[in-house]
N, C-alpha and C. Protein backbone atom coordinates (compact mmCIF):
# COMPACT_ATOMS: atom_id res chain seq x y z
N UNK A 1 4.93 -11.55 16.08
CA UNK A 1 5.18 -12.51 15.02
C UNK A 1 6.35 -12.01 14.18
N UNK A 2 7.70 -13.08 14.06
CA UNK A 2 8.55 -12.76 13.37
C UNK A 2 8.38 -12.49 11.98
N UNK A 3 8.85 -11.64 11.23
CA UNK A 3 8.91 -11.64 9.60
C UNK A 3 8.75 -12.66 8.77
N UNK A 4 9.81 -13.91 9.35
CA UNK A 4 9.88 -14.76 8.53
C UNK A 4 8.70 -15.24 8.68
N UNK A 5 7.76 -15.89 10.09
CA UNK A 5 6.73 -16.42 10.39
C UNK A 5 5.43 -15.66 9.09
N UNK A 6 5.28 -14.58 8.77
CA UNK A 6 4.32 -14.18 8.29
C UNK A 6 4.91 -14.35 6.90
N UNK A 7 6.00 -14.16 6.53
CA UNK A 7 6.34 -15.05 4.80
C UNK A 7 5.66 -16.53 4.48
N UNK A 8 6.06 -17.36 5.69
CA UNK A 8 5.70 -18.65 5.70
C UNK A 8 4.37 -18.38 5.73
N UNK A 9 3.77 -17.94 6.51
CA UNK A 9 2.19 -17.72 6.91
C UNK A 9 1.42 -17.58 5.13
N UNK A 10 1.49 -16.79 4.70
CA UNK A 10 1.65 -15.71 3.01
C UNK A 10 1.83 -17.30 2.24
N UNK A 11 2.80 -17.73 2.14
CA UNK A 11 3.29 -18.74 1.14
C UNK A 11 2.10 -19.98 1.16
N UNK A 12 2.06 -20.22 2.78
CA UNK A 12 0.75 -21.25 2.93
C UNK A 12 -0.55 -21.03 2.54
N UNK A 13 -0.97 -19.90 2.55
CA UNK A 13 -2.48 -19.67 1.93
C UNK A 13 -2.19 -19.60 0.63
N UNK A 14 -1.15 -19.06 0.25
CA UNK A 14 -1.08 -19.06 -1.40
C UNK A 14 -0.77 -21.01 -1.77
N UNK A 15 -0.36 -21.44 -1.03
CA UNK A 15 -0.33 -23.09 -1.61
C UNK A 15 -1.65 -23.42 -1.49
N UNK A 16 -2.20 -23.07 0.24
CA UNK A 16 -3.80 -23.75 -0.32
C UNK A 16 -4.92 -23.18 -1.32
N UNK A 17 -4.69 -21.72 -1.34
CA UNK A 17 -5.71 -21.46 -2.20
C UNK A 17 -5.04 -22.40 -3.95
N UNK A 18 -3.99 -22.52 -4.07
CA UNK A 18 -3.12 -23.01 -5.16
C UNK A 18 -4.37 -24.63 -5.10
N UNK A 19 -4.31 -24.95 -4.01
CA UNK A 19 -4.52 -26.46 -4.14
C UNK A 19 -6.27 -26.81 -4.12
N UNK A 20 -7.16 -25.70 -3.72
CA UNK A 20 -8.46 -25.34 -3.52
C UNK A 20 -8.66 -25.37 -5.09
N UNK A 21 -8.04 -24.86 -6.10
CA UNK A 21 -8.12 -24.42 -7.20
C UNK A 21 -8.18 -25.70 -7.88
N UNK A 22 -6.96 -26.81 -7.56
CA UNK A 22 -6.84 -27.62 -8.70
C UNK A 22 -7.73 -28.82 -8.10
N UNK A 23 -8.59 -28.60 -6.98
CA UNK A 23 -9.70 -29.64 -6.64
C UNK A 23 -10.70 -29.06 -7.27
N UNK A 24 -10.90 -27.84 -7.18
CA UNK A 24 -12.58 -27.64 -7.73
C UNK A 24 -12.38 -27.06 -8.87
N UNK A 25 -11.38 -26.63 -9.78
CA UNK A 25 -11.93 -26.34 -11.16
C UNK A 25 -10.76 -27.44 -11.73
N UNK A 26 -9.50 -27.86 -11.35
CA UNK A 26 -8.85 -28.18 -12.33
C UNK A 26 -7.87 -27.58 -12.60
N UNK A 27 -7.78 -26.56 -12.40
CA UNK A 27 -7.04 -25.01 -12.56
C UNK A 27 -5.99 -24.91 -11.66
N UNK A 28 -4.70 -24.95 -11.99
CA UNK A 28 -3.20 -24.90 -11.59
C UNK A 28 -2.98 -23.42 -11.45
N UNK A 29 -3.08 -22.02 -10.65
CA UNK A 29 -2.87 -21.11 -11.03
C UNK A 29 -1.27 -21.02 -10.81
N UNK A 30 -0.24 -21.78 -10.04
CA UNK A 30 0.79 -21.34 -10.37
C UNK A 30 1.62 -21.51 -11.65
N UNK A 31 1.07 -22.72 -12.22
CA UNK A 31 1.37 -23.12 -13.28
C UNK A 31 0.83 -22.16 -14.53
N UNK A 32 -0.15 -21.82 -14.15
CA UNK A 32 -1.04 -20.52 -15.55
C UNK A 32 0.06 -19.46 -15.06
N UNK A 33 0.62 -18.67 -13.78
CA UNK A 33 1.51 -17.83 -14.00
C UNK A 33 2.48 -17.97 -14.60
N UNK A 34 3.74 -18.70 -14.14
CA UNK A 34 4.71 -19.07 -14.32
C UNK A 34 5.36 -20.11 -15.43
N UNK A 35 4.24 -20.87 -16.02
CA UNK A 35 4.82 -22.12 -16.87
C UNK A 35 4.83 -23.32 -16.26
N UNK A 36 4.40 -24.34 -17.48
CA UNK A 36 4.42 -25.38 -16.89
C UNK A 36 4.93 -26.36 -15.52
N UNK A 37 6.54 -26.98 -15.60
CA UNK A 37 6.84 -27.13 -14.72
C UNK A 37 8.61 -25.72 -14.71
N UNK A 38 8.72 -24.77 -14.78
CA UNK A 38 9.41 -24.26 -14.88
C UNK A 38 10.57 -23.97 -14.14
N UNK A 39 11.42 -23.80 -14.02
CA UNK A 39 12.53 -23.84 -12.38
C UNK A 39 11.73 -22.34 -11.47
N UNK A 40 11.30 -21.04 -12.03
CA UNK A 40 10.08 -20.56 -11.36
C UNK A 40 9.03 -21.10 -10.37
N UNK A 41 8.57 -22.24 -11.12
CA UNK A 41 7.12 -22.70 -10.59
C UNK A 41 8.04 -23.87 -9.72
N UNK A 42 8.71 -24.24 -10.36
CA UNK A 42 9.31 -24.98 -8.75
C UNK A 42 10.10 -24.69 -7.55
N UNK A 43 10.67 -23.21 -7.74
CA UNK A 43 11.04 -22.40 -6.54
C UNK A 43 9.46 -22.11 -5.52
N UNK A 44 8.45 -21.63 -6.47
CA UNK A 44 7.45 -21.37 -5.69
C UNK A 44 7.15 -22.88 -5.15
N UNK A 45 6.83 -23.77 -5.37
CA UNK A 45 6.36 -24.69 -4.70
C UNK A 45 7.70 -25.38 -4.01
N UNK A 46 9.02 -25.14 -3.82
CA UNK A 46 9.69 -25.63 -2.78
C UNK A 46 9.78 -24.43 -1.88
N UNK A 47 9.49 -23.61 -1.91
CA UNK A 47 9.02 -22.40 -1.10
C UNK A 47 7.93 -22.97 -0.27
N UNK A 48 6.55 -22.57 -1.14
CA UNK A 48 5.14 -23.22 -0.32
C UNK A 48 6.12 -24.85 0.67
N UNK A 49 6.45 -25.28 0.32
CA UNK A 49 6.64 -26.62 1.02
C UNK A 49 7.53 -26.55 2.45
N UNK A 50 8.74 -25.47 2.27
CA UNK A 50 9.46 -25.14 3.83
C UNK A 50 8.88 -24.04 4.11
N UNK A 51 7.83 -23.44 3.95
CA UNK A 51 7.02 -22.82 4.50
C UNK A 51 5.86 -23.73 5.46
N UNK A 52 5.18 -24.95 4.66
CA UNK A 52 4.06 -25.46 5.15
C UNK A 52 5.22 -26.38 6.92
N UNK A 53 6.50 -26.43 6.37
CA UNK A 53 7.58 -27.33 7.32
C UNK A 53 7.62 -25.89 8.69
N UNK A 54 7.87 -25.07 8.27
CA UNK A 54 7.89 -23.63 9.16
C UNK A 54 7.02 -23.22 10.11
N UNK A 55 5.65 -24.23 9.47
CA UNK A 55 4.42 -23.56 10.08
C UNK A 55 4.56 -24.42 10.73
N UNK A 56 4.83 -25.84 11.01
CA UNK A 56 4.86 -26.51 11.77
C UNK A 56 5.57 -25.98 13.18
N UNK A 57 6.40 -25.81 12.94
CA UNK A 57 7.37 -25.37 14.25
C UNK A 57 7.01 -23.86 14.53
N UNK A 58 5.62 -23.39 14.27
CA UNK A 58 5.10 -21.76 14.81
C UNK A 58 3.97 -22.89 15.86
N UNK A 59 3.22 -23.83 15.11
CA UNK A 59 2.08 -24.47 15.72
C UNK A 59 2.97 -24.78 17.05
N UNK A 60 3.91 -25.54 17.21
CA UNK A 60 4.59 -26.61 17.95
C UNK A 60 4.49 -25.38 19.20
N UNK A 61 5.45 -24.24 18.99
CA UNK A 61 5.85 -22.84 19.66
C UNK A 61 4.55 -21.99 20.48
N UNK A 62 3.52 -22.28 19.78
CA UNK A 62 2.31 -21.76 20.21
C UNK A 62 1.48 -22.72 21.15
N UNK A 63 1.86 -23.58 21.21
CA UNK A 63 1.13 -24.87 21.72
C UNK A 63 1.77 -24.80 23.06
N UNK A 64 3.35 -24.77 23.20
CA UNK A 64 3.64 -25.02 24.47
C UNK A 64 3.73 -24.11 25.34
């Protein structure tokens, strides 16, 4: 597994546990780190997002 693959890998559990959070308590933890909508908190979540795009094309790679 390439480097980058396991960044992306890392970024995706941190989005879902991110998104586990704001279904069952309410609770934004990237937003409690970083600030509201901050240019921070939106690097991390355009991160999480070409990461979740990344994982796609590991699934696709593994499949065939």
């Amino acid at each position: 597994m390439k480097i980058i693959d396991i960044i992306a890998l890392i970024l995706v559990i941190v989005g879902a546990i991110n998104w586990g959070l704001i279904g069952i308590f309410n609770f934004n933890l990237v937003e409690t780190l970083f600030g509201g909508f901050s240019v921070i908190s939106r690097i991390v979540y355009i991160l999480v997002g070409i990461s979740g795009l990344w994982s796609i094309k590991t699934v696709v790679e593994k499949l065939s």
